[in-house]
C-alpha atoms as a PDB file:
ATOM      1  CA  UNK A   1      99.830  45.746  63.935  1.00  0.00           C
ATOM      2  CA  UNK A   2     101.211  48.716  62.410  1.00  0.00           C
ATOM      3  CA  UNK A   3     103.329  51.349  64.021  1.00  0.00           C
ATOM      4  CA  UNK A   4     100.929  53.568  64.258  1.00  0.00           C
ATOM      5  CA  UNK A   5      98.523  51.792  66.034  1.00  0.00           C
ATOM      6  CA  UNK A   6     101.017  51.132  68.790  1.00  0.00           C
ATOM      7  CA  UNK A   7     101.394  54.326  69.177  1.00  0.00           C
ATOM      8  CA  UNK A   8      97.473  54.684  69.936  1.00  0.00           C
ATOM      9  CA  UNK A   9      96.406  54.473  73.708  1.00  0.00           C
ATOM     10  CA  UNK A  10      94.497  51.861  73.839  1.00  0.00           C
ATOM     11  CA  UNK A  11      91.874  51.113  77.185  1.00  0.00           C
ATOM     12  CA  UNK A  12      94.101  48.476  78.726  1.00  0.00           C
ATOM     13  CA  UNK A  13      97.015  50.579  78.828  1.00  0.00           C
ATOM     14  CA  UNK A  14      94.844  53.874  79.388  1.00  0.00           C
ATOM     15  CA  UNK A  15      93.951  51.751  82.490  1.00  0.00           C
ATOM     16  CA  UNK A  16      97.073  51.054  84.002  1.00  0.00           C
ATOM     17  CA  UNK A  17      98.260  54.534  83.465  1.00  0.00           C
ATOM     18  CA  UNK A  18      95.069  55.729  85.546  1.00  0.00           C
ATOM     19  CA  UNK A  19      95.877  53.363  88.334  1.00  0.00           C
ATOM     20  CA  UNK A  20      99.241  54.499  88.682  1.00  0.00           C
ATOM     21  CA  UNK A  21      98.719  58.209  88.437  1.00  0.00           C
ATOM     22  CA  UNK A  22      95.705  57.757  91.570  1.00  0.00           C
ATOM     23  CA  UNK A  23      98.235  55.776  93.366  1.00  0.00           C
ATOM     24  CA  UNK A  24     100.816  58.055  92.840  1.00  0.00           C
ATOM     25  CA  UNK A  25      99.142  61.796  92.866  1.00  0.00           C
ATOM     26  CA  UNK A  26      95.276  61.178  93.613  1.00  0.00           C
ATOM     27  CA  UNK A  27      94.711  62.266  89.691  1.00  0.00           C
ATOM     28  CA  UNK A  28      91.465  60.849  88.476  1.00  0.00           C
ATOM     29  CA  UNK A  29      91.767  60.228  84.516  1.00  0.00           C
ATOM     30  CA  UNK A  30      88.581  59.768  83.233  1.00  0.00           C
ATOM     31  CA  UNK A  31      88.131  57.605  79.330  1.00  0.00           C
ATOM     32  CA  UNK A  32      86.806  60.483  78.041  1.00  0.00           C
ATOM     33  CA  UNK A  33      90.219  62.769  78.082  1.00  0.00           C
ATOM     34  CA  UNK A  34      92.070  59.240  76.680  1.00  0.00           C
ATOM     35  CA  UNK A  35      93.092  61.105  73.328  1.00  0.00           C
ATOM     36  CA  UNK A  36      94.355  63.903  75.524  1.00  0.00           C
ATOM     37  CA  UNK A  37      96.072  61.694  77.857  1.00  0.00           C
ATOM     38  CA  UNK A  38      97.645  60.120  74.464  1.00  0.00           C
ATOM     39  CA  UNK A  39      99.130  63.529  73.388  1.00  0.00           C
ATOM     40  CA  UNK A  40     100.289  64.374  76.498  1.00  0.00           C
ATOM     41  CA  UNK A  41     102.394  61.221  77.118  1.00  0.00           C
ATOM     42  CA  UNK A  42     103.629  60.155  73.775  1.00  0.00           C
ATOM     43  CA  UNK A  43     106.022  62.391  73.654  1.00  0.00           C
ATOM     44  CA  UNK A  44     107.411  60.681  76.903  1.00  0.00           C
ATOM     45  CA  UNK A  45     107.259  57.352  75.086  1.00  0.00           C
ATOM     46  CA  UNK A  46     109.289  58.840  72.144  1.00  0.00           C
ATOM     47  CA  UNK A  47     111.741  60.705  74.831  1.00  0.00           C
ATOM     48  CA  UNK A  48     112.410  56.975  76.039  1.00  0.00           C
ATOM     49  CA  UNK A  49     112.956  55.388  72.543  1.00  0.00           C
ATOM     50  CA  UNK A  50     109.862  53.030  73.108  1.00  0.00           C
ATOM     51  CA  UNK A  51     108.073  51.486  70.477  1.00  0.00           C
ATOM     52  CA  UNK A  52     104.846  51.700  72.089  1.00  0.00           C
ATOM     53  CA  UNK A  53     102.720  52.275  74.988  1.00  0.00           C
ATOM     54  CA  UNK A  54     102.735  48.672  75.791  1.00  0.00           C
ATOM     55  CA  UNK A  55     106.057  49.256  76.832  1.00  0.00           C
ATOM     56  CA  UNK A  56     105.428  52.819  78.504  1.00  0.00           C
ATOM     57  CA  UNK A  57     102.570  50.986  81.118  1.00  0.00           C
ATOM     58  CA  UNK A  58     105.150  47.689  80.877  1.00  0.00           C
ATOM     59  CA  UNK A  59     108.232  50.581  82.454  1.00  0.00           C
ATOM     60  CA  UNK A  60     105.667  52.297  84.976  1.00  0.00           C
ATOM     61  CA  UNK A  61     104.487  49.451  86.306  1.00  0.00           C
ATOM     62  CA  UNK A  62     108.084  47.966  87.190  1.00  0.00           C
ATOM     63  CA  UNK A  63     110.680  49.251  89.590  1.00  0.00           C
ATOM     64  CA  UNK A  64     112.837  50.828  87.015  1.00  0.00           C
ATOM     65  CA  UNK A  65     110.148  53.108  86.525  1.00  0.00           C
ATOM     66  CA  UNK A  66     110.087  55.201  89.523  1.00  0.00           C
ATOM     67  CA  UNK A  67     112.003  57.857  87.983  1.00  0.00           C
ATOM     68  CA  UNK A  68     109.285  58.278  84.793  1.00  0.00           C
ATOM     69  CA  UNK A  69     106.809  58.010  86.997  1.00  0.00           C
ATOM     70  CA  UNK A  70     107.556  61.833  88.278  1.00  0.00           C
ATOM     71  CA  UNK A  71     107.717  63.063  84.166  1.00  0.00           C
ATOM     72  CA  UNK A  72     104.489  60.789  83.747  1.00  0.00           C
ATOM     73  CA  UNK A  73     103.145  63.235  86.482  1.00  0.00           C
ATOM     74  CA  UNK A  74     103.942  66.502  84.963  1.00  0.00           C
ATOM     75  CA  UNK A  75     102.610  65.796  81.951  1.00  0.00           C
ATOM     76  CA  UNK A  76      99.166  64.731  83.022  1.00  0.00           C
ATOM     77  CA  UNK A  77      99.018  67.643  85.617  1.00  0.00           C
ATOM     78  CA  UNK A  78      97.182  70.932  84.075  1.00  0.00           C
ATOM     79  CA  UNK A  79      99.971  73.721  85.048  1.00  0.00           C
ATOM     80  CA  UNK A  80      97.547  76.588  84.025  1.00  0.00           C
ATOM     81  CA  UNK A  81      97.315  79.448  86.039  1.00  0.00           C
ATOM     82  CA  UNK A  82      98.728  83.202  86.055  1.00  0.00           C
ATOM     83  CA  UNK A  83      99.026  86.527  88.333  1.00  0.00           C
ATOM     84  CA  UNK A  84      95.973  87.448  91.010  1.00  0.00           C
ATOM     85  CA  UNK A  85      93.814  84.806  89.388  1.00  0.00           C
ATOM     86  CA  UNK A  86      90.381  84.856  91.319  1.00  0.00           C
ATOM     87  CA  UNK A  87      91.086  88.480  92.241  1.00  0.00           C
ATOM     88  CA  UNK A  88      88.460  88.277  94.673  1.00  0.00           C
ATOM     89  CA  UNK A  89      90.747  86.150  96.883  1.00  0.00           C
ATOM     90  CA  UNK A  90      93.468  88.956  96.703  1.00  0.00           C
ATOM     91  CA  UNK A  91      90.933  91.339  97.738  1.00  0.00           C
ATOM     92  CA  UNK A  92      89.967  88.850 100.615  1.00  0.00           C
ATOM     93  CA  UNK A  93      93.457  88.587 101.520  1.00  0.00           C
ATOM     94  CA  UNK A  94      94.480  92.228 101.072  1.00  0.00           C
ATOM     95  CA  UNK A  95      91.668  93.938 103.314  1.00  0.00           C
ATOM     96  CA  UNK A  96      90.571  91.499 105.853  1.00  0.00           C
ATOM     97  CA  UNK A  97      93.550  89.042 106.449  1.00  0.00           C
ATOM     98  CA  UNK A  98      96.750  91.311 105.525  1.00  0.00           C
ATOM     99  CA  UNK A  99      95.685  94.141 108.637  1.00  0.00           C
ATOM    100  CA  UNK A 100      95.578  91.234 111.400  1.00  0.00           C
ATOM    101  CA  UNK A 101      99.330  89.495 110.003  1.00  0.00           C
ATOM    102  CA  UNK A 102     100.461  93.008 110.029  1.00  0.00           C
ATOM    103  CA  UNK A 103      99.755  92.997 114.018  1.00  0.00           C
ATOM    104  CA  UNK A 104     101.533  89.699 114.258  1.00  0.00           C
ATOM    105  CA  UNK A 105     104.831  90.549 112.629  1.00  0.00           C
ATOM    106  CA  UNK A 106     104.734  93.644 114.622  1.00  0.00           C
ATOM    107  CA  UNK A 107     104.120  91.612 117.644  1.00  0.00           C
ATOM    108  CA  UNK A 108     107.248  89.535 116.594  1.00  0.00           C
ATOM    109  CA  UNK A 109     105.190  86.724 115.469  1.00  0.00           C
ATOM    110  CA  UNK A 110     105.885  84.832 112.292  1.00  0.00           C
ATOM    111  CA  UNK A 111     104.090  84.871 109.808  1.00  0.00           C
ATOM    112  CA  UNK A 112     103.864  81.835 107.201  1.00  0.00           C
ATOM    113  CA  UNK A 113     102.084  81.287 104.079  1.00  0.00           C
ATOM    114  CA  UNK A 114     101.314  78.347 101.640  1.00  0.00           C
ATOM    115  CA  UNK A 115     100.948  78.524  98.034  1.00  0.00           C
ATOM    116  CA  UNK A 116     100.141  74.406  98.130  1.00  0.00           C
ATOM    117  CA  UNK A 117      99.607  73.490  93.884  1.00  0.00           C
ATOM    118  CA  UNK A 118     101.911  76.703  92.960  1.00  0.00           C
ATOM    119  CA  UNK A 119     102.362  75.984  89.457  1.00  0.00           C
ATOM    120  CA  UNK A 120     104.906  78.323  87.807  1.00  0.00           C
ATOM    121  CA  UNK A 121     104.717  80.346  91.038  1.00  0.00           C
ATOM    122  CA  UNK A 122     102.470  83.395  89.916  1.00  0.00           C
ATOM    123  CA  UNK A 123     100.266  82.701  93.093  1.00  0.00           C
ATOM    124  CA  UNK A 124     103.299  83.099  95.376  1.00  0.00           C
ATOM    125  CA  UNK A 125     104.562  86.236  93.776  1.00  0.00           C
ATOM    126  CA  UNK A 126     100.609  87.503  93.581  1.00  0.00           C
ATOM    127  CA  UNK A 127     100.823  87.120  97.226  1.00  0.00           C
ATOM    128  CA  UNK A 128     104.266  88.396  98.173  1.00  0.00           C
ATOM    129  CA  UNK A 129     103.462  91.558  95.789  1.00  0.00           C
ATOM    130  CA  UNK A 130      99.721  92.154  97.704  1.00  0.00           C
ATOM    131  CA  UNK A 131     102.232  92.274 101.419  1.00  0.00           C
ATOM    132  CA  UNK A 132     104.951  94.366  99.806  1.00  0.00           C
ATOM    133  CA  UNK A 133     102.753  97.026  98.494  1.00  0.00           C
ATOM    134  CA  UNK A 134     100.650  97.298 101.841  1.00  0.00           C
ATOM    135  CA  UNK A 135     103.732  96.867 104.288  1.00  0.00           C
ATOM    136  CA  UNK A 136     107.076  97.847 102.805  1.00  0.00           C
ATOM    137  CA  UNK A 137     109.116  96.541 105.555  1.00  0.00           C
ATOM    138  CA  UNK A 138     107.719  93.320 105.761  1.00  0.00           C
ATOM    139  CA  UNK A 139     111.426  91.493 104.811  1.00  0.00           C
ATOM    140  CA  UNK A 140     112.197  92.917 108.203  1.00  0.00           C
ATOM    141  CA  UNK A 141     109.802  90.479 110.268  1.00  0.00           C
ATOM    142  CA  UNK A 142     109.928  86.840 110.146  1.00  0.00           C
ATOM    143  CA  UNK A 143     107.591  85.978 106.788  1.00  0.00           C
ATOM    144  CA  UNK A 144     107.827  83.616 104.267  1.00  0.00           C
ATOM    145  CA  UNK A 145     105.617  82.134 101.695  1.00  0.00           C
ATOM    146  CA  UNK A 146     106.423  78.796 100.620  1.00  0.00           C
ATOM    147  CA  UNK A 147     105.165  77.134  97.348  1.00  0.00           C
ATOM    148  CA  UNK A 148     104.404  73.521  96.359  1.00  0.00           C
ATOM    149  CA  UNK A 149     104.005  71.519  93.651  1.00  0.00           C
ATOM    150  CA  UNK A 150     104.122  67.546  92.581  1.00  0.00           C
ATOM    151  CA  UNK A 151     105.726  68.800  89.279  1.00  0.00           C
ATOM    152  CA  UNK A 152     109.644  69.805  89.493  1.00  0.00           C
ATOM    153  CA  UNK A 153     109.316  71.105  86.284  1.00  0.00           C
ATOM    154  CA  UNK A 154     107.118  74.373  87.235  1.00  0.00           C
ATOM    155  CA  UNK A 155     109.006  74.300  90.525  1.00  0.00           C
ATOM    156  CA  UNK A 156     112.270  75.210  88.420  1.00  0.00           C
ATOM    157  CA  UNK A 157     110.368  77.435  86.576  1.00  0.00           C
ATOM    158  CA  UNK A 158     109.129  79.146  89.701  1.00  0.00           C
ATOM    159  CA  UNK A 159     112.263  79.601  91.187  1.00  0.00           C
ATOM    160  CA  UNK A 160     113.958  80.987  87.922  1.00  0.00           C
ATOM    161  CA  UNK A 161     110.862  83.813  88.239  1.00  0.00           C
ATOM    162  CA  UNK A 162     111.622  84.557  84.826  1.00  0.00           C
ATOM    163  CA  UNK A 163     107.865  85.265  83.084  1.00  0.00           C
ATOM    164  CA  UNK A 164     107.867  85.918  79.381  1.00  0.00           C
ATOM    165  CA  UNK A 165     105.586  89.349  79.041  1.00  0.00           C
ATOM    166  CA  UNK A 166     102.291  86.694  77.651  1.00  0.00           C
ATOM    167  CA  UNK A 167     102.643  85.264  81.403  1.00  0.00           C
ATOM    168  CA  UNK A 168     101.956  88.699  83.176  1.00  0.00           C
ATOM    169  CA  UNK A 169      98.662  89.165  82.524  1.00  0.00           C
ATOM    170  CA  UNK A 170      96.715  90.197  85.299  1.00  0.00           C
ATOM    171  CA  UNK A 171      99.847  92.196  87.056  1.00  0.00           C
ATOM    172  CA  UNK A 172      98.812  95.819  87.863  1.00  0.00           C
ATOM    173  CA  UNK A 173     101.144  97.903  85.474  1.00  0.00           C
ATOM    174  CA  UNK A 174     102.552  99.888  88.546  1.00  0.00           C
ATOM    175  CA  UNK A 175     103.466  96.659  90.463  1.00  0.00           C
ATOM    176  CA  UNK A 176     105.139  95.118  87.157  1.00  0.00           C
ATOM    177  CA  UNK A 177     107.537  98.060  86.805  1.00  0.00           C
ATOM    178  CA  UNK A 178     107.982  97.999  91.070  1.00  0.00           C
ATOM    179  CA  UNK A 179     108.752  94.402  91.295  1.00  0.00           C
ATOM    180  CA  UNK A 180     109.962  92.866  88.066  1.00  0.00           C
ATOM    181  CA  UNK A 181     112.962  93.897  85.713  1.00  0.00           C
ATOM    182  CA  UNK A 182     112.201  93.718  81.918  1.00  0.00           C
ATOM    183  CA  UNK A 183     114.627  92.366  79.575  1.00  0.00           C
ATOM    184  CA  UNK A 184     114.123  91.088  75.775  1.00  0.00           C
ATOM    185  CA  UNK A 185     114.145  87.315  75.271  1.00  0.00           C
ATOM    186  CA  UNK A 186     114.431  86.999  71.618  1.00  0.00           C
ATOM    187  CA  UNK A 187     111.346  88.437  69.943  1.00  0.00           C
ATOM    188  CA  UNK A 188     109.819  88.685  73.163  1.00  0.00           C
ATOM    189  CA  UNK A 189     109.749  90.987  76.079  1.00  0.00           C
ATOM    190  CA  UNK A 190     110.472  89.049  79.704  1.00  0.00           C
ATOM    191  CA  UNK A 191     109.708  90.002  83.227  1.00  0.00           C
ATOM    192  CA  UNK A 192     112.285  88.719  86.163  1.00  0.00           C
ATOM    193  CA  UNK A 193     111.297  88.737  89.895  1.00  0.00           C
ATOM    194  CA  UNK A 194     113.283  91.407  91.595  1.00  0.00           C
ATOM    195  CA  UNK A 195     114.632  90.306  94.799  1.00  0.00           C
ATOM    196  CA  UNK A 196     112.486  91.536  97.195  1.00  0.00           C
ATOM    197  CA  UNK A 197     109.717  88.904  95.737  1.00  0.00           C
ATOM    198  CA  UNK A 198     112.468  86.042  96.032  1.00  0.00           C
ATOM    199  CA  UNK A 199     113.540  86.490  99.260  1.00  0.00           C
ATOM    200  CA  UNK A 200     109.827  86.220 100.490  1.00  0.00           C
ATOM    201  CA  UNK A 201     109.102  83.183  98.576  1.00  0.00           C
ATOM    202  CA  UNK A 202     110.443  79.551  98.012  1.00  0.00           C
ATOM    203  CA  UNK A 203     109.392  76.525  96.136  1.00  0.00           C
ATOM    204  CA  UNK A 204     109.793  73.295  96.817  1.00  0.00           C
ATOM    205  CA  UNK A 205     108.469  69.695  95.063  1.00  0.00           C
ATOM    206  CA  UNK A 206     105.794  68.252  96.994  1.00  0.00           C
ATOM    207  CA  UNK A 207     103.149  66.048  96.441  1.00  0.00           C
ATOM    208  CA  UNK A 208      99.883  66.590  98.583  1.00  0.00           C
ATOM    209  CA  UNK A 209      99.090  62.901  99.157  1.00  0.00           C
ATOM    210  CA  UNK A 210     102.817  61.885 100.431  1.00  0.00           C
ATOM    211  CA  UNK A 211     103.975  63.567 103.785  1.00  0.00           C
ATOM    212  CA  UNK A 212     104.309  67.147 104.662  1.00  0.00           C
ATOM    213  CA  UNK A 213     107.799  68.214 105.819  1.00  0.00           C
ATOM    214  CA  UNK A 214     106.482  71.294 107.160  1.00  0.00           C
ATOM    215  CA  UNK A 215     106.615  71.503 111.029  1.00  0.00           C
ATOM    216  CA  UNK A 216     105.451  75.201 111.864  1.00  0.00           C
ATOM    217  CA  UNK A 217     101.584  75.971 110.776  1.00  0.00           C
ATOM    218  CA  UNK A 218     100.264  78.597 108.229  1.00  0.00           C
ATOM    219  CA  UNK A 219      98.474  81.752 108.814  1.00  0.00           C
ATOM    220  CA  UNK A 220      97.094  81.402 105.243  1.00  0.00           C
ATOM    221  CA  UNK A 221      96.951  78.399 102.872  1.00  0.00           C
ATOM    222  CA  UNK A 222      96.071  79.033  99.180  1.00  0.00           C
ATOM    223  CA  UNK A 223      94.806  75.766  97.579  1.00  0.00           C
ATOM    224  CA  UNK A 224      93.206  76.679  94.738  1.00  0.00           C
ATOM    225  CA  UNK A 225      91.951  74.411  91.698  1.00  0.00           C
ATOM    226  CA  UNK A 226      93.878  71.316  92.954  1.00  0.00           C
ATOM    227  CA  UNK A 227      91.468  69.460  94.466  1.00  0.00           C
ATOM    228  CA  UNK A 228      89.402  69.371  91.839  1.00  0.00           C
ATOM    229  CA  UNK A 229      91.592  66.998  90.249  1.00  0.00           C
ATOM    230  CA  UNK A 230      91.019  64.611  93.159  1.00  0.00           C
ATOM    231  CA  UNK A 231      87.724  62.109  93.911  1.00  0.00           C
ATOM    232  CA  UNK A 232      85.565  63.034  96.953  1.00  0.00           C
ATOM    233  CA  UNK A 233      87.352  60.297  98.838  1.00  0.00           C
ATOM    234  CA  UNK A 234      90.871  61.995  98.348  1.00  0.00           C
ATOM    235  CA  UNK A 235      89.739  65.214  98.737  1.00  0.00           C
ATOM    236  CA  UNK A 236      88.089  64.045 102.451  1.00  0.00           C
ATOM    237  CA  UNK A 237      91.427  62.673 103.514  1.00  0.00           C
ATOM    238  CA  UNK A 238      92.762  66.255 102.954  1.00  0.00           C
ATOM    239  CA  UNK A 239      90.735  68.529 104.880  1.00  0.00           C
ATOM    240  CA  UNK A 240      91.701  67.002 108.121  1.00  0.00           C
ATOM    241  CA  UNK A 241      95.145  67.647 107.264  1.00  0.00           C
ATOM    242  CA  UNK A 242      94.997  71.019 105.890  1.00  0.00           C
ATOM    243  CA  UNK A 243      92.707  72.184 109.384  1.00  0.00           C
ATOM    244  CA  UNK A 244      95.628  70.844 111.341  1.00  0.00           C
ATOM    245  CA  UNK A 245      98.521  72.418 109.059  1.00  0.00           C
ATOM    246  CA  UNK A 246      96.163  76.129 110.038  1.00  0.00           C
ATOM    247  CA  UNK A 247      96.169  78.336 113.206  1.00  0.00           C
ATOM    248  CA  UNK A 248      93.666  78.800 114.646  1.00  0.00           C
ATOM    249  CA  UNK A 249      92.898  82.529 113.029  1.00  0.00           C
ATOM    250  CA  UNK A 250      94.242  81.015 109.944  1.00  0.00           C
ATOM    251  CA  UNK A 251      92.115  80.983 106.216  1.00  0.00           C
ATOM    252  CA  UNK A 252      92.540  78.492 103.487  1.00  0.00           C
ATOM    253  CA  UNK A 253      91.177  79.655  99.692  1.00  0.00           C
ATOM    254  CA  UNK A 254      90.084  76.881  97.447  1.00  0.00           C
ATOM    255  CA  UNK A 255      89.257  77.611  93.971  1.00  0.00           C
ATOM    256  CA  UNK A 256      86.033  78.362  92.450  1.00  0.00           C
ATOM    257  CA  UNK A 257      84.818  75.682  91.307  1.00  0.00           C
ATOM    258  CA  UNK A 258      86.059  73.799  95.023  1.00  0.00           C
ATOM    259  CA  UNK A 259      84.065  73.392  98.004  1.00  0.00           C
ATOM    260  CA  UNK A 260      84.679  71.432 101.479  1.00  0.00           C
ATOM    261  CA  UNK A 261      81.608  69.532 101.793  1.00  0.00           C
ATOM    262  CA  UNK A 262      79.656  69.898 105.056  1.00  0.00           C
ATOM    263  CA  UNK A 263      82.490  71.958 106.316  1.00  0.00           C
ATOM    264  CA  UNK A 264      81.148  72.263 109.853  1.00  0.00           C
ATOM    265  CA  UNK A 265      81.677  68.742 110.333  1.00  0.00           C
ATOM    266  CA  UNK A 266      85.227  68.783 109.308  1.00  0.00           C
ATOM    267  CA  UNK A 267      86.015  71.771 111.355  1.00  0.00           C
ATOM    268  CA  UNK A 268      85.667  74.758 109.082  1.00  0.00           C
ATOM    269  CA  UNK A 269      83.156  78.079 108.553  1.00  0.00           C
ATOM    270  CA  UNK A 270      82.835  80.008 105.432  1.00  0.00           C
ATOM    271  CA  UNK A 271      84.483  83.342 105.068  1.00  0.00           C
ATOM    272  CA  UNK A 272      83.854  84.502 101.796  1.00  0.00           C
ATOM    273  CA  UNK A 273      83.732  83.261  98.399  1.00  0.00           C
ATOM    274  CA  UNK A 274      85.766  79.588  98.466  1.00  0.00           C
ATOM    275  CA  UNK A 275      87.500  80.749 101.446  1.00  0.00           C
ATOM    276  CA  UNK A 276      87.595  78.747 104.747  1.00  0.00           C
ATOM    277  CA  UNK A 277      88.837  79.407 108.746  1.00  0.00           C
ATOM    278  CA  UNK A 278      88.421  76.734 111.202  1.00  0.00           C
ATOM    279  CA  UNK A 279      86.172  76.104 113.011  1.00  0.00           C
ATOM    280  CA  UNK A 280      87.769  76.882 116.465  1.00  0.00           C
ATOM    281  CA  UNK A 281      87.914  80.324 115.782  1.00  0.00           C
ATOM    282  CA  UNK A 282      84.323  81.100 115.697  1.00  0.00           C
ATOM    283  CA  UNK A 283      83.944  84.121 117.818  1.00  0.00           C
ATOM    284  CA  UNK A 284      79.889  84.731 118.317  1.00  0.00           C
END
């Protein structure tokens, strides 16, 4: 066998790699994105000085693997995403949800928020920028926005909040020069998160399936295009627990392409586009 093929995924190792990476994250990997799947994790089999990925599925599969299993993870996991994707959420957010938190913090409530599958954070800086602009004060009441992700790559990356200018797109050119500070990163232009966007938001490495350290519940949970990653099974073990991590006035966006099957049964009404309450706060 020549080098080269060894360094071809072939369907028993694609396999094993699939089983782990359910186990592990609830990622489905279909045969169909196996070349993909090769590109993305060769260069982890190269990174480890391994011949072939034989050896990758042979390290995985063994206890000295636990460490490569979280890089075997980010590199299968799609991190795309950028600022106020799915406006229509924002809008959502901005004129029907923002109004009622605004009573809360002034009622000395707090006020907490999850960006769960943040990616490089743009979701939880979208959504600190939307409260900013329509309450000024709010780093004066008791808010936070926390994002998530299984990848502690993109969690760094979130928490450095420094967005070369092709990673902007979709910022409002008044609330790039309110909130960011532009700098020149080699040939390229870079935005940093000024501080009032940092100290409303934090990141921190989670992964959906394993436990959720999070005690107090969420007035708003954005979940969007992460469960699509996940089979029907998977995704009907989470429901359950995102109702119980909501108030009971809370909302929880999914993406567009997401959608809680009969909803009503697991406790939750349509609000909009992709965008859920529970059930207990039906008010007619």
């Amino acid at each position: 066998m020549s080098v080269g093929s060894k360094m071809d995924l072939n369907a028993a190792d694609f396999d094993v790699i699939a089983k782990i990476a359910y186990r592990e994250s609830g990622l489905q990997l279909v045969k169909e994105k196996s070349s993909m799947i090769q590109s993305r994790l060769r260069h982890r089999v190269n990174a480890l000085g391994l011949e072939s990925f034989g050896s990758y599925t042979n390290l995985i599969s063994s206890d000295n693997g636990r460490t490569e299993l979280r890089h075997m993870i980010s590199a299968l996991t799609t991190n795309v995403s950028h600022f106020f994707r799915e406006k229509h959420h924002f809008d959502i957010f901005e004129t029907k949800i923002v109004p009622g938190l605004r009573e809360k913090m002034k009622n000395g409530e707090k006020v907490r928020i999850w960006s769960a599958g943040c990616s490089n954070g743009q979701e939880g800086y979208s959504i600190a920028m939307v409260l900013l602009n329509k309450i000024p004060d709010v780093a004066s009441f008791d808010v936070k926005i926390l994002g998530t992700d299984i990848d502690p790559n993109v969690v760094e990356f979130a928490r450095k909040a420094d967005y070369p200018e092709r990673l902007t797109d979709g910022i409002p050119e008044e609330l790039l020069k309110k909130f960011f500070a532009r700098s020149q990163a080699g040939t390229e232009n870079q935005f940093s998160a000024g501080d009032a966007l940092r100290e409303l938001v934090s990141f921190k490495e989670l992964n959906l399936l394993a436990d959720w350290p999070m005690k107090q519940k969420f007035d708003v949970i954005f979940c969007r295009n992460v469960v699509i990653y996940f089979d029907l099974e998977t995704q009907n073990k989470l429901w359950p627990r995102f109702l119980g991590a909501l108030k009971a006035d809370g909302h929880i966006f999914l993406g567009h392409s997401e959608r809680i099957i009969d909803n009503e049964a697991v406790g939750f009404l349509t609000d909009g586009p992709t965008t859920y309450r529970p059930k207990t706060n039906r008010t007619n």
